[in-house]
Protein backbone atom coordinates (compact mmCIF):
# COMPACT_ATOMS: atom_id res chain seq x y z
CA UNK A 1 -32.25 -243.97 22.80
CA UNK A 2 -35.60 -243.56 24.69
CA UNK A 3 -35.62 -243.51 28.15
CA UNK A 4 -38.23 -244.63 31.01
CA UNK A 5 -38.47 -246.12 34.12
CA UNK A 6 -38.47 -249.74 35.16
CA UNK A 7 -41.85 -251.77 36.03
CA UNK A 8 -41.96 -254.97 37.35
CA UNK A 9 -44.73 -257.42 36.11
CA UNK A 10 -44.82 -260.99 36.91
CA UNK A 11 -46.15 -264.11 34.21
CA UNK A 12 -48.37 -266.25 36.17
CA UNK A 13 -47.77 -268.86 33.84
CA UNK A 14 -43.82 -269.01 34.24
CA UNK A 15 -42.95 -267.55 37.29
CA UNK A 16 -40.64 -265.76 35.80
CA UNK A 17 -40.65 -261.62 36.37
CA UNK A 18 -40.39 -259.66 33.26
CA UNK A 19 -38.88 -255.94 32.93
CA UNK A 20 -39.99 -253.42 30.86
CA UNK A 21 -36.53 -251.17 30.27
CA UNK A 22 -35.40 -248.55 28.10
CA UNK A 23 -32.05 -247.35 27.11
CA UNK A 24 -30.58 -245.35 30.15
CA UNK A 25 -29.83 -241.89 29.87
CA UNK A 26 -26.12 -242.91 31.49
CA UNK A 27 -25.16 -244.94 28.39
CA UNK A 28 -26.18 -241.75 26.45
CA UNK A 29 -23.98 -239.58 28.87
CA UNK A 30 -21.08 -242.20 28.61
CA UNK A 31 -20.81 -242.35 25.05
CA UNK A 32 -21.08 -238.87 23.99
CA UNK A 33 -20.17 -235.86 25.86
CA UNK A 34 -22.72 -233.55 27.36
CA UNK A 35 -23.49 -230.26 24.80
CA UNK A 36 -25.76 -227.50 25.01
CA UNK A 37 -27.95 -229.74 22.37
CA UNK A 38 -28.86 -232.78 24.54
CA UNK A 39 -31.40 -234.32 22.36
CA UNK A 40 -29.43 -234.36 19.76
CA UNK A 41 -26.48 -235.95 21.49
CA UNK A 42 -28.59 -238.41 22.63
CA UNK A 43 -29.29 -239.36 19.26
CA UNK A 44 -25.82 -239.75 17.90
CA UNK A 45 -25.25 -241.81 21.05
CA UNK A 46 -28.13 -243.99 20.29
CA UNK A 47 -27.19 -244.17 16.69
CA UNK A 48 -23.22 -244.87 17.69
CA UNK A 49 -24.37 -247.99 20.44
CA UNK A 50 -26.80 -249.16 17.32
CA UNK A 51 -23.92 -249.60 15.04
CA UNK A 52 -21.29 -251.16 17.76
CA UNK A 53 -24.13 -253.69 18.41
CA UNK A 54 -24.72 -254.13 14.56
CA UNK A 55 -21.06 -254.77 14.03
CA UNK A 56 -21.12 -257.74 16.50
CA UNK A 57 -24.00 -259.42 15.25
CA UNK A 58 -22.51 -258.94 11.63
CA UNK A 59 -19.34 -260.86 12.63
CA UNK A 60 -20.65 -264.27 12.14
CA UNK A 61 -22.37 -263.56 9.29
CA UNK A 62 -18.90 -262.08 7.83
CA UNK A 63 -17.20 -264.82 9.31
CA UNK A 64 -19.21 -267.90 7.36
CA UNK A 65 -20.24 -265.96 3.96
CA UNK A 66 -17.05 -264.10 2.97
CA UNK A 67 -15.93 -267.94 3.12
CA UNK A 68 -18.62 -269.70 1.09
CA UNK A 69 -17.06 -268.70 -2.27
CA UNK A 70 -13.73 -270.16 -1.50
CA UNK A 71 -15.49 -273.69 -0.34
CA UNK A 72 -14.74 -275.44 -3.60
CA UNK A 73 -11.30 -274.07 -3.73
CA UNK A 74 -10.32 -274.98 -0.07
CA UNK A 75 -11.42 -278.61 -1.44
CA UNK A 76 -9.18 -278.43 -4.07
CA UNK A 77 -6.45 -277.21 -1.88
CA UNK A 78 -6.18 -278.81 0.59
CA UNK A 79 -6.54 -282.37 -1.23
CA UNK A 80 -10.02 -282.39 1.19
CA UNK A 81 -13.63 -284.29 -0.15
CA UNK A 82 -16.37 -281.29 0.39
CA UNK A 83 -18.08 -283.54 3.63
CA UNK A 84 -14.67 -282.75 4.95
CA UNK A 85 -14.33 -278.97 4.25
CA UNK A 86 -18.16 -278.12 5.03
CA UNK A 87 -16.91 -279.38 8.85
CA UNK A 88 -14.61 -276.66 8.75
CA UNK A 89 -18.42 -274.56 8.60
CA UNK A 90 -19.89 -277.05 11.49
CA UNK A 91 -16.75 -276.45 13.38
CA UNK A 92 -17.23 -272.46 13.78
CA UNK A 93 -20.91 -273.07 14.76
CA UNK A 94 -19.73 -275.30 17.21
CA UNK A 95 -17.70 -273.45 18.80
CA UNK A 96 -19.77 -270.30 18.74
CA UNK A 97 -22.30 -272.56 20.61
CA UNK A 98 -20.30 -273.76 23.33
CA UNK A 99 -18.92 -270.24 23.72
CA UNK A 100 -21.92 -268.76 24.47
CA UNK A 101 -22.57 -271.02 27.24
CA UNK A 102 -19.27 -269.57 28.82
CA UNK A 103 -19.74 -265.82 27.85
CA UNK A 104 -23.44 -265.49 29.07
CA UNK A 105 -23.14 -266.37 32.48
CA UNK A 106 -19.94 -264.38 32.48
CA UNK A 107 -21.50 -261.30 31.62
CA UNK A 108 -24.16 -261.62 33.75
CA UNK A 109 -21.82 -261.76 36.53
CA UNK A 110 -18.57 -259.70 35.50
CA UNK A 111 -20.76 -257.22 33.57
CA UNK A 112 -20.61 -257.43 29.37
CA UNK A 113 -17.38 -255.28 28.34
CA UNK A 114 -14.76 -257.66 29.78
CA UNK A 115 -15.71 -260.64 28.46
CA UNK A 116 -16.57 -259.09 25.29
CA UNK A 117 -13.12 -257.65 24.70
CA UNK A 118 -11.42 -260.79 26.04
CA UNK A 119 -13.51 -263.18 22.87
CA UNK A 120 -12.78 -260.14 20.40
CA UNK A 121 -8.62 -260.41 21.17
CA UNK A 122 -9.31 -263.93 20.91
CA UNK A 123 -11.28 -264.27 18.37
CA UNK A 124 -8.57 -262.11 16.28
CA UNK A 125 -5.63 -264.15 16.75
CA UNK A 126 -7.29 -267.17 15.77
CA UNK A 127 -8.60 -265.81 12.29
CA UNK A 128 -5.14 -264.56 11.85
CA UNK A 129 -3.55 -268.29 12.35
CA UNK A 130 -6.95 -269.70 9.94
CA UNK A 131 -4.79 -267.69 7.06
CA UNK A 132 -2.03 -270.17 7.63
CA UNK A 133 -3.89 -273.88 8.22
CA UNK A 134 -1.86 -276.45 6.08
CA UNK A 135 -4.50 -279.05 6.12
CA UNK A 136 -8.23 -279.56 6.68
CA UNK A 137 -7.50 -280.78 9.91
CA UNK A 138 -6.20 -277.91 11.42
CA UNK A 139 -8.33 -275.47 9.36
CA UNK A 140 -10.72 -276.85 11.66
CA UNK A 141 -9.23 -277.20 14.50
CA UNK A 142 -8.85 -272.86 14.49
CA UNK A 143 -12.18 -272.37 13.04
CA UNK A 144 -13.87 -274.22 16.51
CA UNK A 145 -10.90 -271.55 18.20
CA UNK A 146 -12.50 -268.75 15.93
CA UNK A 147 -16.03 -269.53 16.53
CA UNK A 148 -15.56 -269.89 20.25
CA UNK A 149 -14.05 -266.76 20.57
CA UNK A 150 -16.85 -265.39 18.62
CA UNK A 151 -19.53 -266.40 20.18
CA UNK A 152 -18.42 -263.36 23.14
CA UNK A 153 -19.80 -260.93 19.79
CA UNK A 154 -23.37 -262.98 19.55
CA UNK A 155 -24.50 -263.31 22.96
CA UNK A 156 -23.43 -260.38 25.00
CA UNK A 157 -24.88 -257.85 21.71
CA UNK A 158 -28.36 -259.62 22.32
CA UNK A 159 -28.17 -259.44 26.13
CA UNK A 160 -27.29 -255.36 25.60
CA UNK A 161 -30.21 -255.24 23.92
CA UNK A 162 -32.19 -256.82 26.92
CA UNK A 163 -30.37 -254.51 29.20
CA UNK A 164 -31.93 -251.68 26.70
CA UNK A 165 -34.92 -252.25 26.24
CA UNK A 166 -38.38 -254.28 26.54
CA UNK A 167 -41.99 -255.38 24.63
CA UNK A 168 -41.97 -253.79 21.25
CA UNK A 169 -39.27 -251.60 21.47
CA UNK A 170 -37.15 -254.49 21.79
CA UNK A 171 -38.78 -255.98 18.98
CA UNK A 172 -38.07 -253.05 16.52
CA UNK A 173 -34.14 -252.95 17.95
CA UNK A 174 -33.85 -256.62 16.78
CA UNK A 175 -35.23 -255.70 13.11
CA UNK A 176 -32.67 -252.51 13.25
CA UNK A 177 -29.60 -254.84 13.96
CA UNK A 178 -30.92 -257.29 11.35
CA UNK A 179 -30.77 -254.47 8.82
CA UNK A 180 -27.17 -253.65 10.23
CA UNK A 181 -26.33 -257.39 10.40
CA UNK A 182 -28.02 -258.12 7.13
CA UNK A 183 -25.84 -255.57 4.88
CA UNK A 184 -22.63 -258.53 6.02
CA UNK A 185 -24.12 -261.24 4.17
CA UNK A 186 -25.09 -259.49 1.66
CA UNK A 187 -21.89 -257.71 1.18
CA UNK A 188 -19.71 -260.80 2.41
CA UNK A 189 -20.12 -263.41 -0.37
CA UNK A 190 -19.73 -260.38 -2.62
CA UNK A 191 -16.00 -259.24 -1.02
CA UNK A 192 -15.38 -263.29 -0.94
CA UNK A 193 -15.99 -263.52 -4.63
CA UNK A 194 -13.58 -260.58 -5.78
CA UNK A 195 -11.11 -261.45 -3.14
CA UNK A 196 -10.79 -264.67 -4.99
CA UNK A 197 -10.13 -262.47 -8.04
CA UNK A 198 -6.82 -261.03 -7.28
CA UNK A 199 -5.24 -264.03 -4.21
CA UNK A 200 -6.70 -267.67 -2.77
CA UNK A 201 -8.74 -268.73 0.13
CA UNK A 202 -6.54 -267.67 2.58
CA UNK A 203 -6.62 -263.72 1.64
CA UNK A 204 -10.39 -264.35 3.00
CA UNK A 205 -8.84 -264.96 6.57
CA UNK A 206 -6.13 -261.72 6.12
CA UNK A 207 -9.69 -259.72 5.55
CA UNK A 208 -11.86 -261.12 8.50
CA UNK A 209 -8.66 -259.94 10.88
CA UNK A 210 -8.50 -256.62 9.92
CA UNK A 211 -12.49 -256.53 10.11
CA UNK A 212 -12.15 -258.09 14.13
CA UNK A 213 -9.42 -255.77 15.17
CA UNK A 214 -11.31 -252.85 13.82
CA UNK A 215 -13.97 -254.05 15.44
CA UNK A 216 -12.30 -254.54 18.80
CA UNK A 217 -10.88 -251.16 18.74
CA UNK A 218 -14.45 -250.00 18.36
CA UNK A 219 -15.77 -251.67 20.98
CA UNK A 220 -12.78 -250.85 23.41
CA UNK A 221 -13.63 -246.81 22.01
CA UNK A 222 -17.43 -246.86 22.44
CA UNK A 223 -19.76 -249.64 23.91
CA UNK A 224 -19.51 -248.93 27.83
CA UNK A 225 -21.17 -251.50 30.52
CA UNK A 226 -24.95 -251.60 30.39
CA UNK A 227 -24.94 -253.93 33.55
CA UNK A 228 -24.90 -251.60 36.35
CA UNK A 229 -23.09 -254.04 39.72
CA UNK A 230 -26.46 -254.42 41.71
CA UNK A 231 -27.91 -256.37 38.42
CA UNK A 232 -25.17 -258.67 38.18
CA UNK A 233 -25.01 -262.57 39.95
CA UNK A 234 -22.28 -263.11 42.51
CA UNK A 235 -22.66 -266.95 41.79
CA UNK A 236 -20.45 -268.83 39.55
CA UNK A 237 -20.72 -272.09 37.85
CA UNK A 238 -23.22 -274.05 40.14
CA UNK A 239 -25.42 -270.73 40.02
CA UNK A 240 -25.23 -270.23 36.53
CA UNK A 241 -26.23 -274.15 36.28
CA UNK A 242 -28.86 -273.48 37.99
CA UNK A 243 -30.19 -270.53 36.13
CA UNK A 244 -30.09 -272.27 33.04
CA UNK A 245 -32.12 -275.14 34.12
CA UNK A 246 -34.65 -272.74 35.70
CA UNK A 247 -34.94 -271.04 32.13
CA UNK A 248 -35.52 -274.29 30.59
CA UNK A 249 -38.28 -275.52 32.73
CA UNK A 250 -40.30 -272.46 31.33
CA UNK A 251 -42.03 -274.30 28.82
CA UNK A 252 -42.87 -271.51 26.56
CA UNK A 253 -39.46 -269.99 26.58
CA UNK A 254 -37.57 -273.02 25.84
CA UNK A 255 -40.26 -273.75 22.87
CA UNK A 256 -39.31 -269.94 21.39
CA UNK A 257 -35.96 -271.14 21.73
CA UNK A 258 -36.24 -274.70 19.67
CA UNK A 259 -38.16 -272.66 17.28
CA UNK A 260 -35.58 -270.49 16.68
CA UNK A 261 -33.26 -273.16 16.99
CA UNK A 262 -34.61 -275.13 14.06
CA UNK A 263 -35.29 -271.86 11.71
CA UNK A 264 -31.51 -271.42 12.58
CA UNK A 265 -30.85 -274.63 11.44
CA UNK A 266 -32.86 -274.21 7.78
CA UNK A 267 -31.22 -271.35 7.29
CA UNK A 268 -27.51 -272.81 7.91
CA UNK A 269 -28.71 -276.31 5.70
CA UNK A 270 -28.75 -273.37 2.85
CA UNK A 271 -25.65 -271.21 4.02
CA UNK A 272 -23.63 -274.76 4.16
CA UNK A 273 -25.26 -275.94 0.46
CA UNK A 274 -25.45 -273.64 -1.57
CA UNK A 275 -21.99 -273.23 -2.43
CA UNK A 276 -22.14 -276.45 -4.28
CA UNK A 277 -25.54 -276.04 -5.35
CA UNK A 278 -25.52 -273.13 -7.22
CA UNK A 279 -22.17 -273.23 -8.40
CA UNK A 280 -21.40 -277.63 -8.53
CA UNK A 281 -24.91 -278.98 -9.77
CA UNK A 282 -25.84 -275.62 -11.55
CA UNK A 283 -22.69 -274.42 -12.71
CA UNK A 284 -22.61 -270.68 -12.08
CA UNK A 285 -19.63 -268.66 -11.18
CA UNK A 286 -18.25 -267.61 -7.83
CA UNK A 287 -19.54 -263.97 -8.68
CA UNK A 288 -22.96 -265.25 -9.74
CA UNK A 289 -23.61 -267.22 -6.52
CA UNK A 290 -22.02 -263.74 -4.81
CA UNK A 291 -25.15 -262.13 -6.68
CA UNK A 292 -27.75 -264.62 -5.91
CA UNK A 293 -26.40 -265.08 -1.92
CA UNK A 294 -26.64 -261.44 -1.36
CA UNK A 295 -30.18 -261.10 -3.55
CA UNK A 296 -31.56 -263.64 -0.86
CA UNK A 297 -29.98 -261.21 1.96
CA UNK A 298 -31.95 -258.04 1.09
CA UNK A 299 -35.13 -260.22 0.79
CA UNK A 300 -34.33 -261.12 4.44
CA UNK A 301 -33.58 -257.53 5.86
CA UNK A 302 -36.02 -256.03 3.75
CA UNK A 303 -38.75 -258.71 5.00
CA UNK A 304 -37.04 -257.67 9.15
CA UNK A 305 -37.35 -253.94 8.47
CA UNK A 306 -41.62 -254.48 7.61
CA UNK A 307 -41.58 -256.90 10.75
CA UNK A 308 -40.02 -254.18 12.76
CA UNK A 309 -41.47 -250.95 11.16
CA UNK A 310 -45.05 -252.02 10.03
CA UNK A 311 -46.04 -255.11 12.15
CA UNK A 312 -44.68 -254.72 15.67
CA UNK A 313 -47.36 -252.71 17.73
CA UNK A 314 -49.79 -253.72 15.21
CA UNK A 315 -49.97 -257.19 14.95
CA UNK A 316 -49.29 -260.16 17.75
CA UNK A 317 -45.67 -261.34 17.46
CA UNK A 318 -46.52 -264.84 17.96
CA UNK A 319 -48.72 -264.29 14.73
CA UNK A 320 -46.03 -262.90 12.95
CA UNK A 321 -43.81 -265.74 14.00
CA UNK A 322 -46.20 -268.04 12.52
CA UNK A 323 -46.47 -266.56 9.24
CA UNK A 324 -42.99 -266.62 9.17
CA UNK A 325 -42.62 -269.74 9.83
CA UNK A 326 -45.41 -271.47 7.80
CA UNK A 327 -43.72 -269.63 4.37
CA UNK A 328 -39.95 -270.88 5.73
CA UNK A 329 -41.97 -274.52 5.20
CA UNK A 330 -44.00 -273.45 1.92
CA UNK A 331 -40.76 -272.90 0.67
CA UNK A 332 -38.84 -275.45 2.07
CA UNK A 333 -41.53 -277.85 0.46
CA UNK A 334 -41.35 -276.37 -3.08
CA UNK A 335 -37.73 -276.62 -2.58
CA UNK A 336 -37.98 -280.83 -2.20
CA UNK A 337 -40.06 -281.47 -5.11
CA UNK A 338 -37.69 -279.29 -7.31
CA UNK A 339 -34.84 -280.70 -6.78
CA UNK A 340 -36.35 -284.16 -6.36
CA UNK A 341 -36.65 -284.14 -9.96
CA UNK A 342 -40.62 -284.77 -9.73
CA UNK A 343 -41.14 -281.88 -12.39
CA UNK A 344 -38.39 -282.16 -14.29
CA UNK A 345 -35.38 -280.27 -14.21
CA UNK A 346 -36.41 -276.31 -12.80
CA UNK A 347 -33.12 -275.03 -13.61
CA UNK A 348 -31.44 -272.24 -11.30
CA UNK A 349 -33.85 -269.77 -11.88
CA UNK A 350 -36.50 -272.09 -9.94
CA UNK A 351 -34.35 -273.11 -7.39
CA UNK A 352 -33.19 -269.17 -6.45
CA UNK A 353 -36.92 -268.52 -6.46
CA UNK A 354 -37.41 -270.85 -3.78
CA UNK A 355 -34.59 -270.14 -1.66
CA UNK A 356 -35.15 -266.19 -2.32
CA UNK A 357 -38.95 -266.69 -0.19
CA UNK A 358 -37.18 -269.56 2.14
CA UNK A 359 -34.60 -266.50 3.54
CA UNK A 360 -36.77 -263.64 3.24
CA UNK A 361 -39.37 -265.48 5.94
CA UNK A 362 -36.40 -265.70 8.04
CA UNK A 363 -36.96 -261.75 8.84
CA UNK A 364 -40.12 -262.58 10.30
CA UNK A 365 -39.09 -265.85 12.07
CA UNK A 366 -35.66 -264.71 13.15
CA UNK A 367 -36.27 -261.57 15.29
CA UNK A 368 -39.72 -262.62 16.94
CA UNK A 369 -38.25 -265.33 18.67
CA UNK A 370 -35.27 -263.86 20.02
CA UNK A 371 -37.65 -261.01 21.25
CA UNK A 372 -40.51 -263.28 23.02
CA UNK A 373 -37.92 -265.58 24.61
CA UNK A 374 -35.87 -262.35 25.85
CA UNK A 375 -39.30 -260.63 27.03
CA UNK A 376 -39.37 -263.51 29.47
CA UNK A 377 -35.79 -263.26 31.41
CA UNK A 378 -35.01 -260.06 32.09
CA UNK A 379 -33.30 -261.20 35.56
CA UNK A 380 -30.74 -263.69 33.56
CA UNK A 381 -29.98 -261.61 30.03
CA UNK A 382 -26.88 -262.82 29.49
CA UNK A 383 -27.77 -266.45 30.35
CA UNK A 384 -30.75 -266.36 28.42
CA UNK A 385 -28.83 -265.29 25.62
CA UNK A 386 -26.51 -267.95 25.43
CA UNK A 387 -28.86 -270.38 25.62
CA UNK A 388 -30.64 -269.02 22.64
CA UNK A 389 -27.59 -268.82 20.83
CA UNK A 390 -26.62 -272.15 21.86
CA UNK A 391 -29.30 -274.03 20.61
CA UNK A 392 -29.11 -272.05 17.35
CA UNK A 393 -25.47 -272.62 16.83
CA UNK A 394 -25.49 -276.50 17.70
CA UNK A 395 -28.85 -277.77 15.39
CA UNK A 396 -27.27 -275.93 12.88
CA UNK A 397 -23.51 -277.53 13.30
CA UNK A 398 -25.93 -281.01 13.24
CA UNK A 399 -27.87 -279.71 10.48
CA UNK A 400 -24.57 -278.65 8.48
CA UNK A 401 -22.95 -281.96 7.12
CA UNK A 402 -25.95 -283.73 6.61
CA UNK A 403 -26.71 -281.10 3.45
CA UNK A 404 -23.36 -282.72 1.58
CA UNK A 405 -24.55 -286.46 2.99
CA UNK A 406 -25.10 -287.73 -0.62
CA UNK A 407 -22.32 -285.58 -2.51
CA UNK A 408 -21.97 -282.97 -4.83
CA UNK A 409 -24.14 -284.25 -7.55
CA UNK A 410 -27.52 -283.32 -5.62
CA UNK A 411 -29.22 -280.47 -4.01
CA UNK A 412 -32.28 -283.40 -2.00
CA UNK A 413 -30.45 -283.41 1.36
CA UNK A 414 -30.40 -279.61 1.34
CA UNK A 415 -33.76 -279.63 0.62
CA UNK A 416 -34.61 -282.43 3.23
CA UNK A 417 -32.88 -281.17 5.87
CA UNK A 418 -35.15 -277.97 5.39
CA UNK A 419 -38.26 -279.90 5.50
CA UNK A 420 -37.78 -281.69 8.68
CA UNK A 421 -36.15 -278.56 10.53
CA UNK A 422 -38.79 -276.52 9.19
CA UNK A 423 -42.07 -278.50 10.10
CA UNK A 424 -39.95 -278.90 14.06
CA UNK A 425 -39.93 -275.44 14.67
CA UNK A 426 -43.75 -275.32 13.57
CA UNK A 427 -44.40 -277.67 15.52
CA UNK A 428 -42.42 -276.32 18.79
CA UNK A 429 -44.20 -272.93 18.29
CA UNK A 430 -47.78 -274.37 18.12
CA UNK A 431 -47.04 -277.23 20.92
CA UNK A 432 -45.28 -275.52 23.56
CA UNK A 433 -45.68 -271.62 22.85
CA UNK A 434 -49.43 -272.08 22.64
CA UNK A 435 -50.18 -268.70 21.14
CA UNK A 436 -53.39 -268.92 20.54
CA UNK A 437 -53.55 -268.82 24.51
CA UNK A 438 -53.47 -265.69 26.78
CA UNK A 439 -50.61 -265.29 29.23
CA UNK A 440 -47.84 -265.38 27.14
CA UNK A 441 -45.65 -262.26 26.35
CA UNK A 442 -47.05 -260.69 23.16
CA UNK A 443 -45.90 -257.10 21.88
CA UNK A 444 -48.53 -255.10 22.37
CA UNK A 445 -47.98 -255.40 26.23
């Protein structure tokens, strides 16, 4: 990881300092031990933190899509309608919201390796007891125990990476851990569909524990504290209160944060569908939507790694953003009148076409925002994060059983649900980012 020194700048238009930080040559030193070859160790300790961080951002992804296959089984199952079972969805994004409203302002007070072991223990035992749910109601009630637990993974990865690192290095980082991240959905519907092959539903849960203790053990081995004691608060709830409410009274961060909030949210209205899309209205296999889910994945990592490698440095974030966003609508449009029947019946070919641009402008959306809001709260990481993640987590839990709102017969709500969140986070970006003026973190600073 590179390292630098640490300058303080100050937005006039937020009041809120901002820190331009590298990786520390102590994480380096911690993680591997000191050779004659010190670049190179260096490197392999950059790489190693890389793929620790990459492995907690891919545990939600592996946590929802090595699932979606079994969705019309569990309905079966369990004697459950699919408005029912798609809670059991809106329940882990639930819980991974509220959870990240507890873990960030614990980690920016106890430091981000305790908590983050604590939530991976956690998290653990409760996709262990998820093999075992008798009903839909208690499927449920341990997916909102998984997801909170879970949530420790999501926010304290993305407040590492704040600890890290700054303006358009922190920009690329996010587009590396999507690549990381993005290999889990891709991968996870495919696992899901052959682990349906040889046992039910429930062998999906056996998996997803042996993927969070390995995990854990991982992180326990190799991720060491990032938040040196001087950085951390000494407050504790009232303080972290109040740091949250100072963090939303900055305007422009809170707009990065609805906008990523309501991409978030378009993104989930497809995770939660198309299950029953592709596979209910369209009739494909569990190993065709497999295909098609992870298809839409590489378009979405391969779309991150241009943001990241070609754009960033070259070209404003906020315009990035925008282009990202403006195709997530495009699509989300084109995605309405198809399935509204206006043109006839497209058939599945259409419809993947659709969602296939829909995800892939996700890499450009999903990253940008995460990196301007985080370029803006360098004193409050961890809080910062959670809010982010928060706001993510709960428009999409709202966003989730609307999709199934009209049954199983129709792909419209999907589709409508995408609209509205879509033209939201548009309009978020333009009315409250305002990137067309000066004073707002870009990337070439």
């Amino acid at each position: 990881m590179p390292e630098s020194g640490r300058a303080t700048a100050k937005d006039s238009s937020s009041h809120i300092p901002t820190t331009a930080t590298t990786a520390p040559a102590t994480l380096a030193a911690r993680t591997t031990p000191a050779t004659p070859t010190a670049p190179a160790a260096t490197r392999r300790a950059g790489l190693l933190v890389t793929l620790v961080l990459g492995g907690l951002t891919a545990l939600p992804p592996l946590s929802m899509d090595m699932y979606l296959p079994a969705l019309p089984e569990v309905t079966e199952a369990l004697g459950a309608p699919a408005a029912t079972v798609q809670l059991t969805l809106t329940a882990c994004l639930a819980g991974m919201a509220l959870g990240q409203l507890v873990v960030g302002p614990m980690s920016d007070k106890w430091g981000r390796r305790r908590p983050l072991l604590v939530g991976m223990i956690v998290y653990v035992l409760a996709t262990a007891v998820c093999a075992f749910a008798p009903s839909a109601g208690l499927l449920i009630g341990f997916r909102l125990a998984q997801g909170l637990a879970g949530a420790a993974g999501i926010v304290i990865a993305r407040a590492v990476v704040r600890d890290l690192y700054d303006g358009v290095e922190m920009a690329r980082f996010f587009s590396t851990l999507m690549l990381i991240s993005g290999v889990a959905p891709i991968v996870a519907p495919l696992i899901g569909g052959q682990i349906l092959r040889i046992t039910d539903w429930r062998g999906v849960f056996h998996v997803l524990t042996v993927v969070g203790l390995v995990l854990t053990l991982v992180v326990w081995r190799f991720l060491h504290e990032t938040l040196p004691p001087e950085r951390r608060h000494a407050g504790g709830v009232g303080e972290a209160l109040r740091t949250m409410r100072g963090l939303l009274a900055d305007r422009v961060f809170t707009g990065y944060m609805l906008a990523g909030g309501l991409a978030f949210a378009v993104l989930f209205a497809y995770i939660s569908a198309s299950p029953f899309v592709v596979q209910e209205i369209y009739g494909a296999s569990p190993q065709t939507f497999s295909l098609l889910f992870g298809l839409n994945s590489i378009g979405l990592v391969a779309v991150g790694q241009i943001n990241g490698k070609l754009l960033v440095g070259r070209v404003s974030l906020d315009k990035v953003l925008g282009w990202g966003l403006g195709t997530i609508l495009v699509a989300a449009l084109a995605l309405l009148v198809m399935t509204s029947g206006v043109l006839g019946d497209p058939g599945l070919p259409a419809v993947a076409a659709g969602l296939f641009v829909l995800m892939s402008a996700m890499g450009l959306a999903m990253p940008n925002t995460n990196a301007q809001a985080l370029m803006r709260t360098p004193h409050a990481a961890g809080s910062a994060s959670a809010l982010l993640g928060t706001s993510s987590f709960l428009i999409g839990a709202v966003a989730s059983p609307l999709v199934g709102i009209a049954g199983e017969t129709t792909a419209v709500p999907m589709a409508v649900v995408q609209v509205s969140c879509a033209v939201a986070a548009l309009g978020c970006f333009l009315l409250m980012c305002r990137p067309w003026r000066t004073g707002t973190p870009a990337a070439e600073h």
